[in-house]
Protein backbone atom coordinates (compact mmCIF):
# COMPACT_ATOMS: atom_id res chain seq x y z
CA UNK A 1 44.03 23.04 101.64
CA UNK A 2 43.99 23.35 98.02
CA UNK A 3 41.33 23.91 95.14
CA UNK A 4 41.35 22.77 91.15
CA UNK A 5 39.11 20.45 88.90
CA UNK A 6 37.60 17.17 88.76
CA UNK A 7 36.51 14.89 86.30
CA UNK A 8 34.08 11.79 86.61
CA UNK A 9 34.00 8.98 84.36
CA UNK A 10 30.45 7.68 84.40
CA UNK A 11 28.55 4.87 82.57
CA UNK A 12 27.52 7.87 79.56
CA UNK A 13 29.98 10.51 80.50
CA UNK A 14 32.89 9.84 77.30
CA UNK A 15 29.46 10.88 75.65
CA UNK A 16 29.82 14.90 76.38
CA UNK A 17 32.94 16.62 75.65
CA UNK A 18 36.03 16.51 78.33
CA UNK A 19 35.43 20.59 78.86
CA UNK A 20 31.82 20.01 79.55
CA UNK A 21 32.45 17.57 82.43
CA UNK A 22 35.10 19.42 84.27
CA UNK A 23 33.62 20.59 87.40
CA UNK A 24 35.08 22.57 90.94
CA UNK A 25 36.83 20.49 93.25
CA UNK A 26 37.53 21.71 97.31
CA UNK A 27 40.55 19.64 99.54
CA UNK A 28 41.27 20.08 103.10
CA UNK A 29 43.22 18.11 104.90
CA UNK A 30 45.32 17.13 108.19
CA UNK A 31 47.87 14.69 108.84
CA UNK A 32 51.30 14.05 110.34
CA UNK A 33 54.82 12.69 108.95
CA UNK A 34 55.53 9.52 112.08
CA UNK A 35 58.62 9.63 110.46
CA UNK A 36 60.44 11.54 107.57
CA UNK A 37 59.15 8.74 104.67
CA UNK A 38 56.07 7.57 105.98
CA UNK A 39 53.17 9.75 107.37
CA UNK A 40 48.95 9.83 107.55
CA UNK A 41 46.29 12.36 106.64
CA UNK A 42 43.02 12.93 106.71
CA UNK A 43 41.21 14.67 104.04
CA UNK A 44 37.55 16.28 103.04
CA UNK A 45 37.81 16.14 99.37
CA UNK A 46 34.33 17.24 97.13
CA UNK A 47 32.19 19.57 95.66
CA UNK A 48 30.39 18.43 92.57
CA UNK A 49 30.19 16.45 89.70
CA UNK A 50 29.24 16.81 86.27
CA UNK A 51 28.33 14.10 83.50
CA UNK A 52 25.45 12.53 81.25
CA UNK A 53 22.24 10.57 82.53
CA UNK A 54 19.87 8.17 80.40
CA UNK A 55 17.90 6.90 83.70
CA UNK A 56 17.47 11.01 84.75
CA UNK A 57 19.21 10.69 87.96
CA UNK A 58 20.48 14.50 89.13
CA UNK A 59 19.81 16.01 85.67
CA UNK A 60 19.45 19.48 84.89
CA UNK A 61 16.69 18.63 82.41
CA UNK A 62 19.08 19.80 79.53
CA UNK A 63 19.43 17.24 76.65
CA UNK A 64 23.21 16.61 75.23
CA UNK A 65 23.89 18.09 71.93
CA UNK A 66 23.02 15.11 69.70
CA UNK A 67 22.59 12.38 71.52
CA UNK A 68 18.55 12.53 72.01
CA UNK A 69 18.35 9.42 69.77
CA UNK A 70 15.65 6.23 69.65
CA UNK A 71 16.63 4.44 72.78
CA UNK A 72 19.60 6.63 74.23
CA UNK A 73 18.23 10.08 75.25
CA UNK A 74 20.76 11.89 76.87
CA UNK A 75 20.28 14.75 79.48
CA UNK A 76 23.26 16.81 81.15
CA UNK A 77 23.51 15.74 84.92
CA UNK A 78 25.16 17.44 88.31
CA UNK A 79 25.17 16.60 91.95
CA UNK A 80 27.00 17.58 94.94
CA UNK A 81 29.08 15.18 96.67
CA UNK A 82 32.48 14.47 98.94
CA UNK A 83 34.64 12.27 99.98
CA UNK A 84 35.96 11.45 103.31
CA UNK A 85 39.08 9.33 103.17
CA UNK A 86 41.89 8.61 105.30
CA UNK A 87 45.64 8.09 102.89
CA UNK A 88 48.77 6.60 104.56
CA UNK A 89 51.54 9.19 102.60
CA UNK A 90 55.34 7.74 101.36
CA UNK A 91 57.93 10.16 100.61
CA UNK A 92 59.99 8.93 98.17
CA UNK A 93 61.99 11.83 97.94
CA UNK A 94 63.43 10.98 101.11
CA UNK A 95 63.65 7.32 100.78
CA UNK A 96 65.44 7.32 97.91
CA UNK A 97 67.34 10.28 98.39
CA UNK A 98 67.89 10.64 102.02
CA UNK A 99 66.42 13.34 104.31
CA UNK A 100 67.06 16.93 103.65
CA UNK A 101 64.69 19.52 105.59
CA UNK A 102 65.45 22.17 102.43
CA UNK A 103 64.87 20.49 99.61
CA UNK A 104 62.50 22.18 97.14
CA UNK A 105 60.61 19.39 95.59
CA UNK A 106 59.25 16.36 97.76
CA UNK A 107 56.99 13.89 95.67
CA UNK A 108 54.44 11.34 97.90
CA UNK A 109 52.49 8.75 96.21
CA UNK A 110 49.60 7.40 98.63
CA UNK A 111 46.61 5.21 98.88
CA UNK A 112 44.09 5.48 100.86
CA UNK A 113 40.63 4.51 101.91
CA UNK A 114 37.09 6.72 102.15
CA UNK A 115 33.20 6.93 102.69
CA UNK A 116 31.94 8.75 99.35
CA UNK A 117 28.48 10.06 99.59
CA UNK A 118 25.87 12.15 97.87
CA UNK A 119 22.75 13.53 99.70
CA UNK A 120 20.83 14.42 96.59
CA UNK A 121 18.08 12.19 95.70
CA UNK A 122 18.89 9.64 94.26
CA UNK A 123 21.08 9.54 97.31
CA UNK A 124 24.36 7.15 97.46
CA UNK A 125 26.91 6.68 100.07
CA UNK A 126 29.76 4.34 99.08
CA UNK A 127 33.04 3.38 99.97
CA UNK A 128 35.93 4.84 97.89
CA UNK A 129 39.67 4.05 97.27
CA UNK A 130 42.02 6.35 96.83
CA UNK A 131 45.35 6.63 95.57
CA UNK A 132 47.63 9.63 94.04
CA UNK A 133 50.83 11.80 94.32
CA UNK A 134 51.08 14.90 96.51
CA UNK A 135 53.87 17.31 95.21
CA UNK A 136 55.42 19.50 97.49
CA UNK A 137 57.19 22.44 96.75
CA UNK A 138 59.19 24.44 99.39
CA UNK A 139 58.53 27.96 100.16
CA UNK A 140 59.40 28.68 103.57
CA UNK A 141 60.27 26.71 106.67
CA UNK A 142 56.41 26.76 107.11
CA UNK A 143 54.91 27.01 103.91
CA UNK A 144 55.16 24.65 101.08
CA UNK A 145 52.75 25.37 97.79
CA UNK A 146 51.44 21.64 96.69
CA UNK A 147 49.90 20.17 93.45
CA UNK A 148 48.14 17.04 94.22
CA UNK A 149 46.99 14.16 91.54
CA UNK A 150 44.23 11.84 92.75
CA UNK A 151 42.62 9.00 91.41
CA UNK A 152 39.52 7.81 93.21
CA UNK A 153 37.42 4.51 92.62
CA UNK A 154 33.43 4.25 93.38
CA UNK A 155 30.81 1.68 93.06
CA UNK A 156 29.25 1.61 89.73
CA UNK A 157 25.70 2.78 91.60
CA UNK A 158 27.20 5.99 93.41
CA UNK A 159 25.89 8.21 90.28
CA UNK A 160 22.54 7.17 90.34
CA UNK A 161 22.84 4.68 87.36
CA UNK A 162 24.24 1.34 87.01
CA UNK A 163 26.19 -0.04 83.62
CA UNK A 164 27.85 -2.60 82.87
CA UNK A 165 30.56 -1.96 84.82
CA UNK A 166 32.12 -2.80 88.62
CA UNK A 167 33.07 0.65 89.90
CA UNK A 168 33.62 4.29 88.54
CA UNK A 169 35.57 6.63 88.29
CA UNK A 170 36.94 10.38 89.51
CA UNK A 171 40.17 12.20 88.76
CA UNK A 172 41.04 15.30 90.84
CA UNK A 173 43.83 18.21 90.15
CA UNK A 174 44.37 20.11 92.91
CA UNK A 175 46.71 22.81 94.40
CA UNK A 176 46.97 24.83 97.14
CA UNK A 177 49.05 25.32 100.04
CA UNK A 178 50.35 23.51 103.14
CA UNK A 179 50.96 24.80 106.34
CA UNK A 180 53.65 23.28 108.64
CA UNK A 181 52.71 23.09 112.45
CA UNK A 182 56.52 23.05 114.35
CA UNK A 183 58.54 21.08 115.25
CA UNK A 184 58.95 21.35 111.52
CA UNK A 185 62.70 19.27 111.22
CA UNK A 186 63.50 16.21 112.30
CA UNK A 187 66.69 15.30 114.83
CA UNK A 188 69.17 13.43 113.42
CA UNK A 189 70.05 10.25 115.61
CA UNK A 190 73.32 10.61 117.61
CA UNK A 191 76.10 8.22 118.86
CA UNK A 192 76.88 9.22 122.46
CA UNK A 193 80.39 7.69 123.16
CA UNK A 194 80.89 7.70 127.16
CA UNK A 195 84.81 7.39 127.85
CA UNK A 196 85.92 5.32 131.20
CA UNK A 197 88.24 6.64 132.99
């Protein structure tokens, strides 16, 4: 699980300053390595999301500092949301370095797939595609601290306002911490020579 900030880029959002639209951002996941380069997770990812509305959709009511102009009223906007996404997970730490159950830095990049969905009115549930780097850094046998990077892709609609583009977007920083359930190494794969006597 792991916990840092998230950005949205909305039809109006490159309107209000980058500080401004930073908002909270909550992952927990689960998943397992099927080998030691390839593995799967599943992951709640959310919280909320901040930006700027014309159309009024999720807005505070508070008008962005000069933008209340003839024909493009602005108005702050947040809504509560997550993501529920499934990522298949390459290490390519070990793929192009070979397996080694100590080293200290493991980077995965991964895509994914997800259902994205808010249940404030105007209400919007979407698919969502996913795709980032987890970076793993070793602590313990058990413990590794993490920094993840995610890049997320929504229909245009999902913030309660449609422009003139195809989809949307959401960046996430996270880190936190990863627990490993055992058996935590992986078994080499022997030769067994059988002499005959």
């Amino acid at each position: 699980m792991g916990g840092g900030a998230q950005v949205y880029f909305g039809d109006h959002n490159r309107q209000m300053s980058f500080g401004d639209r930073l908002a909270p951002a909550l992952d927990i996941s689960l998943g397992k390595w099927f080998t030691p380069d390839i593995g799967v997770r599943v992951m709640y990812s959310g919280l909320s999301i901040k930006g700027a509305t014309q159309n009024g959709s999720h807005s505070n009511g508070k008008p962005i500092s000069g933008k209340p102009q003839t024909g493009y009223w602005l108005k702050e906007q947040k809504f509560d949301y997550f993501n529920l996404h499934s990522d298949v997970l390459f290490n390519f730490s070990n793929l192009l370095c070979g397996y080694n159950e100590t080293r200290i830095w493991n980077c995965s990049p991964y895509v994914g797939v997800g259902w994205m969905r808010t249940w404030e009115a105007p209400t919007a549930n979407r698919v969502s595609a996913n795709v980032g780097a987890l970076n793993s850094f070793r602590f313990s046998s058990a413990i590794d601290f993490h920094l993840d990077l995610r890049g997320t892709l929504v229909n245009d609609r999902f913030d309660g306002e449609t422009g003139g583009r195809k989809g949307e977007g959401l960046f996430t920083a996270t880190v936190g911490i990863i627990y490993k359930f055992p058996r935590r190494t992986w078994r080499h794969s022997r030769t067994v020579i059988t002499p005959n006597n």
